[in-house]
Protein backbone atom coordinates (compact mmCIF):
# COMPACT_ATOMS: atom_id res chain seq x y z
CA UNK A 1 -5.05 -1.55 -34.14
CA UNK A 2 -4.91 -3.34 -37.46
CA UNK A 3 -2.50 -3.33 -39.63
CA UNK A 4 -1.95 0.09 -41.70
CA UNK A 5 1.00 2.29 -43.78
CA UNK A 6 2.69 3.55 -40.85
CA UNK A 7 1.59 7.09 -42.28
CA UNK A 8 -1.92 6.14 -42.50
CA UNK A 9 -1.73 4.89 -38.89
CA UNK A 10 0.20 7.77 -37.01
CA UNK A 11 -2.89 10.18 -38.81
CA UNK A 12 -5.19 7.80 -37.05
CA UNK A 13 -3.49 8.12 -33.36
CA UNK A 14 -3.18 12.24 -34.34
CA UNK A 15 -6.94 12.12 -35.37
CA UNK A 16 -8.39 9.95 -32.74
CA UNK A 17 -6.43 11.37 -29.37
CA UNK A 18 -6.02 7.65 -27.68
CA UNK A 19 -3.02 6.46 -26.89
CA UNK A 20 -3.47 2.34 -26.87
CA UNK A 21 -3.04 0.62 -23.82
CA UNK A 22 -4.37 3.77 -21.81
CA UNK A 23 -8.00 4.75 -21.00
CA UNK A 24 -8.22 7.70 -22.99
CA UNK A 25 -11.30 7.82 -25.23
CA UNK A 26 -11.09 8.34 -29.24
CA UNK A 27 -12.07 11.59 -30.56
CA UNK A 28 -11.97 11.33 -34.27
CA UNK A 29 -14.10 13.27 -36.34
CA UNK A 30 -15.50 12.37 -39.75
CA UNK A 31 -14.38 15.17 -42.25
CA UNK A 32 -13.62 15.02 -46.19
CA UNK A 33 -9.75 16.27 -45.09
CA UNK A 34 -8.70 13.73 -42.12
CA UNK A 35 -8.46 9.80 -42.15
CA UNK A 36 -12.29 9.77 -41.66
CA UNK A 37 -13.88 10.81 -44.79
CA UNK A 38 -17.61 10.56 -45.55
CA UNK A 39 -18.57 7.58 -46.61
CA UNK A 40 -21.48 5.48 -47.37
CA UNK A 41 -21.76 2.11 -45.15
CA UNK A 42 -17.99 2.81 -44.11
CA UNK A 43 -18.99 3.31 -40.19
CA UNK A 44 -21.13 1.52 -37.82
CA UNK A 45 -22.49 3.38 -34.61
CA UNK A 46 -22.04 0.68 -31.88
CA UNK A 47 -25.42 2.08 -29.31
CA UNK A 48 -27.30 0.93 -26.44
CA UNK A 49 -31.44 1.97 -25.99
CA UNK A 50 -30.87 2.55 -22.76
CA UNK A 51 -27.94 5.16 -22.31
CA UNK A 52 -29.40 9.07 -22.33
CA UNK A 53 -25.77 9.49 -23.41
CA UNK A 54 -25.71 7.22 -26.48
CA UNK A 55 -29.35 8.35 -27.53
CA UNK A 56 -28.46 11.80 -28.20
CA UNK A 57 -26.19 10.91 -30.93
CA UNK A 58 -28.97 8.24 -32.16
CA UNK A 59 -31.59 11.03 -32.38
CA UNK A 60 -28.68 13.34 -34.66
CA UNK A 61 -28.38 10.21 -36.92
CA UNK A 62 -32.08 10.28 -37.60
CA UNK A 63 -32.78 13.51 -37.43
CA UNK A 64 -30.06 14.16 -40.11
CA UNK A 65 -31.62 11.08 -42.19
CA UNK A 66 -28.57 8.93 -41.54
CA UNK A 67 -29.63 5.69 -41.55
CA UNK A 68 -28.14 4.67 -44.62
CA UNK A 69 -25.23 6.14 -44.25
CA UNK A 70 -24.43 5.11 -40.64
CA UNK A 71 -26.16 1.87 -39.62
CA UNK A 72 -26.52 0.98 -36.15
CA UNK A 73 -25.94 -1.85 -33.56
CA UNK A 74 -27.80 -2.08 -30.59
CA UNK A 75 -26.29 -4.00 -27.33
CA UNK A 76 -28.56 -5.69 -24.97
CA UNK A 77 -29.58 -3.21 -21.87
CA UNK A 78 -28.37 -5.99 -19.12
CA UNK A 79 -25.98 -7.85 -17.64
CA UNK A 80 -23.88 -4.83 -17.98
CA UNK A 81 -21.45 -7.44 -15.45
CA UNK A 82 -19.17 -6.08 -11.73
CA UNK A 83 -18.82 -2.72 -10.09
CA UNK A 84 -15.97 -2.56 -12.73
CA UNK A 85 -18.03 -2.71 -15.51
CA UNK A 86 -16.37 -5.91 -16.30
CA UNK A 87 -17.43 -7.99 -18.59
CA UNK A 88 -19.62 -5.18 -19.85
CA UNK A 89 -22.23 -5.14 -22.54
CA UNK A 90 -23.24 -7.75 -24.58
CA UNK A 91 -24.62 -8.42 -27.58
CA UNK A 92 -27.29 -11.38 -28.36
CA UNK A 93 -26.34 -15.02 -28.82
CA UNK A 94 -29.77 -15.42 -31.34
CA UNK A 95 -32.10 -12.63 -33.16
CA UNK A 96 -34.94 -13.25 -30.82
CA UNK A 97 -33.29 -13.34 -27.74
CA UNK A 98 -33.99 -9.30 -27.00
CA UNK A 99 -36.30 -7.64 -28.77
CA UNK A 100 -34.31 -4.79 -30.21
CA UNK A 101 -30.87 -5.88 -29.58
CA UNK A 102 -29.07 -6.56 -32.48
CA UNK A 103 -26.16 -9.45 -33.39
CA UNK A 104 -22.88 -8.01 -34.45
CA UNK A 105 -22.60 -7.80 -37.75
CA UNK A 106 -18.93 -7.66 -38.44
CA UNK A 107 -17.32 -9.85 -35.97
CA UNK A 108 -19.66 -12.20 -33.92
CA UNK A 109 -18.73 -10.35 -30.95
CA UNK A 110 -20.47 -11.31 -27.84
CA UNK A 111 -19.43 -8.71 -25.54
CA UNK A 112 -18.73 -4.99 -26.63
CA UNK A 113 -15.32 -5.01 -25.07
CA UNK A 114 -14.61 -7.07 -27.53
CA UNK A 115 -15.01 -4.62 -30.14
CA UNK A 116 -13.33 -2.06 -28.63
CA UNK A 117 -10.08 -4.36 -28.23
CA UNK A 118 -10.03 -4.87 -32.25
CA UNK A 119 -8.53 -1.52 -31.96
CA UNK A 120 -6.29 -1.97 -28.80
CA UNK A 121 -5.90 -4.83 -27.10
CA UNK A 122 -4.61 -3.21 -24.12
CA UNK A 123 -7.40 -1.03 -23.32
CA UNK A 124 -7.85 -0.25 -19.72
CA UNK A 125 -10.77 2.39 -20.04
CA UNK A 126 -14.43 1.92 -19.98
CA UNK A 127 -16.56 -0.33 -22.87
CA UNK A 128 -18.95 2.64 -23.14
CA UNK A 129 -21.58 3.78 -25.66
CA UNK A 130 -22.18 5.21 -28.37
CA UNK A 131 -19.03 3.98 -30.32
CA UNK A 132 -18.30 5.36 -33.52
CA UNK A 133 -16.69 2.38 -35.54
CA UNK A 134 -14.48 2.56 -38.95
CA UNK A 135 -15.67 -0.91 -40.63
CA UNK A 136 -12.95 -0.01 -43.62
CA UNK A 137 -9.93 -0.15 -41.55
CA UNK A 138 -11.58 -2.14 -38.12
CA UNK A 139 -10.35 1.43 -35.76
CA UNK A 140 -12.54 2.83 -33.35
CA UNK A 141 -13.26 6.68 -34.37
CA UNK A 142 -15.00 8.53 -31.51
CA UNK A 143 -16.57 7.16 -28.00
CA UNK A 144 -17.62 10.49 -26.75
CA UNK A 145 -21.51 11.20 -26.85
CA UNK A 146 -20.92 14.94 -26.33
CA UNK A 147 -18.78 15.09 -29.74
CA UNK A 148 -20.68 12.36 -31.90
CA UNK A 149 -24.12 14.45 -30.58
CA UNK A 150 -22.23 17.75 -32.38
CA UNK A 151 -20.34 15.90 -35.23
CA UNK A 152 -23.13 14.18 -36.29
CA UNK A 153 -24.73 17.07 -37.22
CA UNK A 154 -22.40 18.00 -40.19
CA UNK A 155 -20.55 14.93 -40.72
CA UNK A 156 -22.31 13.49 -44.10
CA UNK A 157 -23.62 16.64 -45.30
CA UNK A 158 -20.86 16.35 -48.36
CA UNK A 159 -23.11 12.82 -49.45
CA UNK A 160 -26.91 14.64 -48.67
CA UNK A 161 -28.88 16.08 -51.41
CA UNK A 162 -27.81 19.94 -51.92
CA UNK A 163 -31.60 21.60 -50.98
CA UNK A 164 -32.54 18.92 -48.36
CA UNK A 165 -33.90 19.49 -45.41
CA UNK A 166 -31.49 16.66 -43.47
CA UNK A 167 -28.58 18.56 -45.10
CA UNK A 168 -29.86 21.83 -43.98
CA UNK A 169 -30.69 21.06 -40.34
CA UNK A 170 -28.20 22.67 -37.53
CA UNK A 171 -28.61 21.86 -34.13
CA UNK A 172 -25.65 24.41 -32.94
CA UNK A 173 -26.84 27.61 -35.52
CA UNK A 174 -24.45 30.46 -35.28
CA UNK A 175 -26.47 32.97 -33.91
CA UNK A 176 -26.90 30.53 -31.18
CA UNK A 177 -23.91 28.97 -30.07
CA UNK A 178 -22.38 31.12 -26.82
CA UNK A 179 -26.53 30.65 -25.37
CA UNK A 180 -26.31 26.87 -26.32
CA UNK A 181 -22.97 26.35 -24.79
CA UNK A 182 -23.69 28.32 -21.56
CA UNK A 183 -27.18 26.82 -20.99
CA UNK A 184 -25.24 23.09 -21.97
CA UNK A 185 -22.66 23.37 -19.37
CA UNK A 186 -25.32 23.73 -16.28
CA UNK A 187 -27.82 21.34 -18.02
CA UNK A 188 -25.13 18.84 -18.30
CA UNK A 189 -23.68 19.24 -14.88
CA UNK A 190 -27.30 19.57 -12.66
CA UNK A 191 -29.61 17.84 -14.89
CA UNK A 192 -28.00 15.40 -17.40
CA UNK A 193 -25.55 14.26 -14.82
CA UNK A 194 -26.86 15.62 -12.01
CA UNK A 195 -29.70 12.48 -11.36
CA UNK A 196 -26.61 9.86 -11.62
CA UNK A 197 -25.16 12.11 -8.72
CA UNK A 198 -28.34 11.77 -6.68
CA UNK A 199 -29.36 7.64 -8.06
CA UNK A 200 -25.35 7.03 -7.02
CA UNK A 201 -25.30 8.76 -3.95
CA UNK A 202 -23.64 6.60 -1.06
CA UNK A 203 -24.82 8.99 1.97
CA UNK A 204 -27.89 10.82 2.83
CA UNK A 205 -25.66 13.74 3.01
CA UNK A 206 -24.35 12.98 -0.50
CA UNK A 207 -28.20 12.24 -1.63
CA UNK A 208 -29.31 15.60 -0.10
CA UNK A 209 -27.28 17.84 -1.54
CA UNK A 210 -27.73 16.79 -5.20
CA UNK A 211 -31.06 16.07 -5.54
CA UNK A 212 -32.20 19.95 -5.27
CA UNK A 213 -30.20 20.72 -8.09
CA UNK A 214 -31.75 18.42 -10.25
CA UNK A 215 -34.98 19.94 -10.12
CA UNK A 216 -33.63 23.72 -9.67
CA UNK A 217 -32.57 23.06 -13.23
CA UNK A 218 -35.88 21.86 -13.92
CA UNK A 219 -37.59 24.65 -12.65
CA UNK A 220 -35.61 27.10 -14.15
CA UNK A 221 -36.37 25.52 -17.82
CA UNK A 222 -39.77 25.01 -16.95
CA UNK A 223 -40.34 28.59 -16.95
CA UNK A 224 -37.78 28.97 -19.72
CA UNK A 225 -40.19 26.86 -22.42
CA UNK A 226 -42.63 29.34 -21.67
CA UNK A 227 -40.79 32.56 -21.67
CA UNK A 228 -39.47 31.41 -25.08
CA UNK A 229 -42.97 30.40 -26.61
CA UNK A 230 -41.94 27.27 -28.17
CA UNK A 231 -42.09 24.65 -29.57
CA UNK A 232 -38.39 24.13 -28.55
CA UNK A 233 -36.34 25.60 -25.49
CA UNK A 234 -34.73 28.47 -26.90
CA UNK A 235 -37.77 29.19 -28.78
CA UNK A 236 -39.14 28.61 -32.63
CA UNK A 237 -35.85 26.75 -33.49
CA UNK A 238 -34.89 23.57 -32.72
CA UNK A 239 -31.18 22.85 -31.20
CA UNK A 240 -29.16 20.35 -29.79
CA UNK A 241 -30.67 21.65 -26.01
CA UNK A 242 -33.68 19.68 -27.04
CA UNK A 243 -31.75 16.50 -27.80
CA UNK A 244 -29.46 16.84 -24.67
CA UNK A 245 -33.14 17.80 -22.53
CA UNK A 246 -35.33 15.44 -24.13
CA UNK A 247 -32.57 12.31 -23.43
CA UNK A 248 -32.79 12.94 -19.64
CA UNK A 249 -36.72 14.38 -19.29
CA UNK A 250 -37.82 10.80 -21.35
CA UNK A 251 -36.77 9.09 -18.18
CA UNK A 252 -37.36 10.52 -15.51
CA UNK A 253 -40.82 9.73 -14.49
CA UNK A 254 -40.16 6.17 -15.87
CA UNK A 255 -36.86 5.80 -14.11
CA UNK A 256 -35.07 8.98 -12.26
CA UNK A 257 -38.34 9.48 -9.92
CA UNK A 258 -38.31 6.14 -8.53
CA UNK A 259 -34.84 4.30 -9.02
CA UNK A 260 -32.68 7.21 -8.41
CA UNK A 261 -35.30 8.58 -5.75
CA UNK A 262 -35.66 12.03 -7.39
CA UNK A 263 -39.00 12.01 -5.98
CA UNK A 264 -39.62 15.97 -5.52
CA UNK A 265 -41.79 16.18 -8.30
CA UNK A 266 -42.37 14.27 -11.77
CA UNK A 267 -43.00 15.56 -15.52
CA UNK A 268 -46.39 14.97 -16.28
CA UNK A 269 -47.48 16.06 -12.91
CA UNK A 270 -45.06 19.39 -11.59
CA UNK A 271 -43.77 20.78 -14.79
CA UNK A 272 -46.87 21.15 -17.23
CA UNK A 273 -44.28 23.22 -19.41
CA UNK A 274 -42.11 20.61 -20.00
CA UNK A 275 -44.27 17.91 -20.34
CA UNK A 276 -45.96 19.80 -22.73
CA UNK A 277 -42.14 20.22 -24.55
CA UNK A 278 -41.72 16.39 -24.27
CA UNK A 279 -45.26 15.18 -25.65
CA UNK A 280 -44.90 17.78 -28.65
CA UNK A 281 -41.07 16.06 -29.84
CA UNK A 282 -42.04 12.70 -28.66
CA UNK A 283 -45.18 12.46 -30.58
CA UNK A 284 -44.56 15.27 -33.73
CA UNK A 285 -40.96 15.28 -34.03
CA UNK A 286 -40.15 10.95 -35.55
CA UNK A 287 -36.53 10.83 -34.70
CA UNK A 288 -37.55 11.16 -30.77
CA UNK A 289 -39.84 8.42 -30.74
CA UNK A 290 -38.48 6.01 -32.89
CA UNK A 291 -35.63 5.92 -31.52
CA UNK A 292 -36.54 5.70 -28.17
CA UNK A 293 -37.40 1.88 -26.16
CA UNK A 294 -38.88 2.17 -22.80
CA UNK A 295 -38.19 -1.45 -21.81
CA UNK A 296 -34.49 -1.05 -22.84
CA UNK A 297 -34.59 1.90 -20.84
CA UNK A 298 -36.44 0.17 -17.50
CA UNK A 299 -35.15 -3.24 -17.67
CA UNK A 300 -31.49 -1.60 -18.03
CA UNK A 301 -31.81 0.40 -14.85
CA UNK A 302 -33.32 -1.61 -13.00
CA UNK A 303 -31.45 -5.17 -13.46
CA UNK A 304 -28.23 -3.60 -13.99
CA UNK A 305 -27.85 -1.29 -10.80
CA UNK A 306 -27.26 -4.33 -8.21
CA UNK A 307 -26.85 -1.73 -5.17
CA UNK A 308 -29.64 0.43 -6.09
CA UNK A 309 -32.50 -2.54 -7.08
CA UNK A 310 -30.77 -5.23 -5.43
CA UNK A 311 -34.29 -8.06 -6.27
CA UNK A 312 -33.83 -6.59 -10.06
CA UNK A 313 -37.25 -5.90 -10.07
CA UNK A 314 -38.98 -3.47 -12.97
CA UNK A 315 -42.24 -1.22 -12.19
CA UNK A 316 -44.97 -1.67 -14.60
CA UNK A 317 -45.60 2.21 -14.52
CA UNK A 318 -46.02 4.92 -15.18
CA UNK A 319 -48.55 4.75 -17.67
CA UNK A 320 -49.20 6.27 -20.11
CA UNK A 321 -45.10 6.25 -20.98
CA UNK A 322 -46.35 9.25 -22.68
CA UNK A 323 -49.62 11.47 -22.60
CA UNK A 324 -50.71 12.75 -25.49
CA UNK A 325 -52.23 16.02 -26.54
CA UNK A 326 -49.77 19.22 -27.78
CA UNK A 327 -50.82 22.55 -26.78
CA UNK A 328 -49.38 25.05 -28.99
CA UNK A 329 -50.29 27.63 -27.53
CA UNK A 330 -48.14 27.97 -24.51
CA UNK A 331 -50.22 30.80 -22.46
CA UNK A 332 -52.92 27.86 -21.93
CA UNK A 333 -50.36 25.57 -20.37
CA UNK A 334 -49.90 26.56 -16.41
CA UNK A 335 -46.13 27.09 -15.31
CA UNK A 336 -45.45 24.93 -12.96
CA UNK A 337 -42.06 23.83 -10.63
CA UNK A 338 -41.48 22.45 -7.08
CA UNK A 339 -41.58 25.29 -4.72
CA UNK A 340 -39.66 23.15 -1.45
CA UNK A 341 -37.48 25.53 -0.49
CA UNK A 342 -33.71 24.52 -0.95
CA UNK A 343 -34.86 24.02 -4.75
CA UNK A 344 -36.22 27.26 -5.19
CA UNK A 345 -32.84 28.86 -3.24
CA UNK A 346 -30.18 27.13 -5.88
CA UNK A 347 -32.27 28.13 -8.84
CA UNK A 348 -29.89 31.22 -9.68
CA UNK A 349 -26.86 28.85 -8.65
CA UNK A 350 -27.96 26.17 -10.65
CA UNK A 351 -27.48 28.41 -14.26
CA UNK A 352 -24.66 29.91 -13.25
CA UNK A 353 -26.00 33.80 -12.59
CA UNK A 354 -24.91 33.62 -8.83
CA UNK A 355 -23.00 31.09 -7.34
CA UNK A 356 -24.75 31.48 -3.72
CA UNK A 357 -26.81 33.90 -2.14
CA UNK A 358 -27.56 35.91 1.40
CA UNK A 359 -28.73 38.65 2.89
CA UNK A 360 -27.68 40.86 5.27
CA UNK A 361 -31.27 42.26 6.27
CA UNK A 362 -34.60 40.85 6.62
CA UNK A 363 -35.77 40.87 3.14
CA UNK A 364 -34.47 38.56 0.44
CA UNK A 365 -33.60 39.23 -2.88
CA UNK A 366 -36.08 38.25 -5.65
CA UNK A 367 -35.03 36.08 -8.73
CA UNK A 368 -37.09 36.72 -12.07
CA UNK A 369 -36.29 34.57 -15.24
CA UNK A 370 -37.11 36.42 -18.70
CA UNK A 371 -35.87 33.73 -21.51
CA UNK A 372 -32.69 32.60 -20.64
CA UNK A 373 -31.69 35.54 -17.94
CA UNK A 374 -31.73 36.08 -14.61
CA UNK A 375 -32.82 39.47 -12.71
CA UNK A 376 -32.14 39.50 -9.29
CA UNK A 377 -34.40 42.71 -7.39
CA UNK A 378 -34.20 43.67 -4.06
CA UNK A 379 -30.85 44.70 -4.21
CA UNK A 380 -29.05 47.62 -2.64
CA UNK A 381 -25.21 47.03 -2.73
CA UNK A 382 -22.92 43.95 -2.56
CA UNK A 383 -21.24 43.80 0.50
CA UNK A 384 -18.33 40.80 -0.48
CA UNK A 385 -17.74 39.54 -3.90
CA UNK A 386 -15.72 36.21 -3.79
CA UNK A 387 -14.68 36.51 -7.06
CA UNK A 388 -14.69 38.85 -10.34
CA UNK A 389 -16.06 36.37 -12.33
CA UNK A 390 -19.36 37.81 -10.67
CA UNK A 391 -20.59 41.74 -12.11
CA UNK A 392 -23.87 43.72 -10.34
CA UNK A 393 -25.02 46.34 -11.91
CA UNK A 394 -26.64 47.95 -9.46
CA UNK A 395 -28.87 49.99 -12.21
CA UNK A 396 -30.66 46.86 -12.81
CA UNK A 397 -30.25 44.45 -9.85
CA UNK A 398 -28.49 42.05 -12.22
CA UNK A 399 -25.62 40.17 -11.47
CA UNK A 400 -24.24 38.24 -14.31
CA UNK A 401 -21.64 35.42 -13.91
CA UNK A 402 -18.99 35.54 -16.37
CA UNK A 403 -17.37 32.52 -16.10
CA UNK A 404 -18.34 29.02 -14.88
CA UNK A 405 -16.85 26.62 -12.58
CA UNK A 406 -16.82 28.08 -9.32
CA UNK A 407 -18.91 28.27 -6.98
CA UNK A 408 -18.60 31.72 -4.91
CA UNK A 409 -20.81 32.96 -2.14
CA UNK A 410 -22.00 36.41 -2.37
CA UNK A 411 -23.39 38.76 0.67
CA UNK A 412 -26.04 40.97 -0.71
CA UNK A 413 -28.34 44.22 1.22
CA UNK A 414 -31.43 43.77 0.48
CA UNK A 415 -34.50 47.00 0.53
């Protein structure tokens, strides 16, 4: 770290949560009352094209009308370097030498690492993006997407016209937040990350078991878009689901299908509802498109995952990267999903409303989706509840999970 009043420093360390010469991340948060006030041209957001992570907090900066305010530097999408990540990203040697890779502006670096060890030299974490930078006093702020995707949405509002629409836009509304958080946590967990848990896999066992999560998330939101009516997930407003969706659904039938063989179905072809979703934000909504780079996004995954494309070879396809042609009205678009069976059975696992289920008789329960809930029918009584974090009301046939993070199995009678 550079040099500061020891005061000024030790408010840093409180603010940002890294110790130096560990590999904690920095969670600092721009706010008129800490060390990291708004300020005009006083940060620098450090991002690669390429990263789903990283472009969630790129689509907040524009959809908040932060480009002034925040500029941007874009890293190359390959060599990202070893297994270790070592040396890591780098940055061009010459403006043309990637198109849409940027020089570093403040210190020539060639490599991020380098960046991150202006603030500690003895950094033993990863050299990820997006990277929040403080250009006044050369300290890293915040290296978490999750965070900058949230803080971003509130952290310049002090310097944006009172009336404006930027100022007024919330991604995380009130009204919204305990739907947004429980949707986020399985979205995250079987979508977001769940395709790097498939792509990574080192067995066909390990392969197998993640890859029908993947799309029992995506057939659960396919039929929530529709349930909700549009344009956006949860309905006629948009929120950060959209950002956190769209980052993930913009690559999967250029890259998740084939390079991480999550080959069950594709976008444009299975899930009509949510291609449908992705044409109306990537072609109506600006901050999608323009900040999104489909041969950052190919040539990254495919020249930078030795084990997984060991020839480095990039498909030409699909094309169209995008179809056009919105349909507003969502009762003309047909609700589709992949019906293969060990999908279709974690679909109620997959959001959390029941961990696992089975039947003691013949007939097996039936799972309905209406919004964002699940009703399960066919129900009679439940014969061994693994945990309490799981309710039935028998009234109804709905069982309701109450708390995520495990995953219990429960025995169910079935009419």
């Amino acid at each position: 770290m550079t040099s500061q009043a020891p005061a000024a420093a030790a408010a840093v360390l409180v603010a940002t949560k890294h110790t130096p010469g560990t590999d904690e991340s920095w969670h600092g948060k721009i706010t008129p009352e800490g060390p990291f006030p708004p300020e005009k041209g006083r940060y620098r957001l450090y991002i690669g094209l390429f990263c789903p992570f990283a472009h969630r907090a790129l689509i907040v900066r524009n959809l908040k009308g932060l480009q002034e305010f925040l500029p941007a530097t874009v890293v190359k999408p390959y060599p990202k370097g070893n297994d270790n990540g070592w040396p890591g990203w780098r940055f061009p040697t010459s403006a043309d030498e990637y198109p849409g890779a940027d020089l570093d502006p403040l210190f020539g670096a060639i490599h991020l690492h380098d960046i991150y060890f202006k603030d500690d030299p003895q950094y033993k974490g990863r050299y990820t993006v997006p990277l929040l930078w403080d250009v006044k006093n050369s300290v890293a702020v915040n290296n978490e997407s999750l965070e900058l995707l949230r803080d971003l949405q509130t952290a310049f509002d002090p310097l944006l016209p009172e009336g404006s629409p930027e100022r007024a836009l919330t991604l995380y509304p009130e009204a919204l937040r305990a739907e947004i958080d429980r949707i986020g946590g399985w979205m995250q967990d079987h979508l977001n990350v769940g395709v790097y848990k498939a792509g990574f896999a080192e067995t066909q066992a390990e392969y197998d078991e993640h890859v029908p999560y993947v799309f029992a998330a995506l057939n659960v939101l396919e039929r929530m878009v529709h349930a909700n009516g549009g344009p956006y997930l949860l309905g006629a407003q948009m929120t950060e689901l959209d950002v956190r969706m769209y980052a993930t659904l913009i690559r999967f039938d250029t890259v998740y299908a084939q390079h991480f063989k999550c080959n069950l179905g594709i976008i444009r072809h299975d899930y009509p509802q949510l291609h449908n979703w992705l044409k109306n934000l990537y072609w109506n909504v600006p901050a999608f498109r323009e900040t999104t780079d489909f041969k950052h996004i190919k040539e990254n995954y495919t020249k930078s995952h030795q084990s997984v494309n060991p020839r480095a070879i990039t498909p030409l396809g699909p094309w169209p990267h995008i179809e056009e042609g919105y349909e507003p009205d969502l009762a003309k678009v047909r609700v589709g999903g992949v019906k293969m069976p060990c999908v279709v059975d974690l679909e109620a696992v997959t959001v959390g409303a029941v961990p696992e289920l089975s039947t003691e008789s013949g007939r097996k329960p039936e799972i309905h989706y209406l919004g964002t809930s699940v009703v399960i029918s066919n129900i009679t009584h439940c014969v061994d509840v693994a945990s309490e974090a799981v309710r039935l009301d028998h009234t109804t046939g709905f069982i309701a999970r109450e708390a995520r993070g495990h995953r219990n199995r429960i025995k169910i009678e079935g009419h």
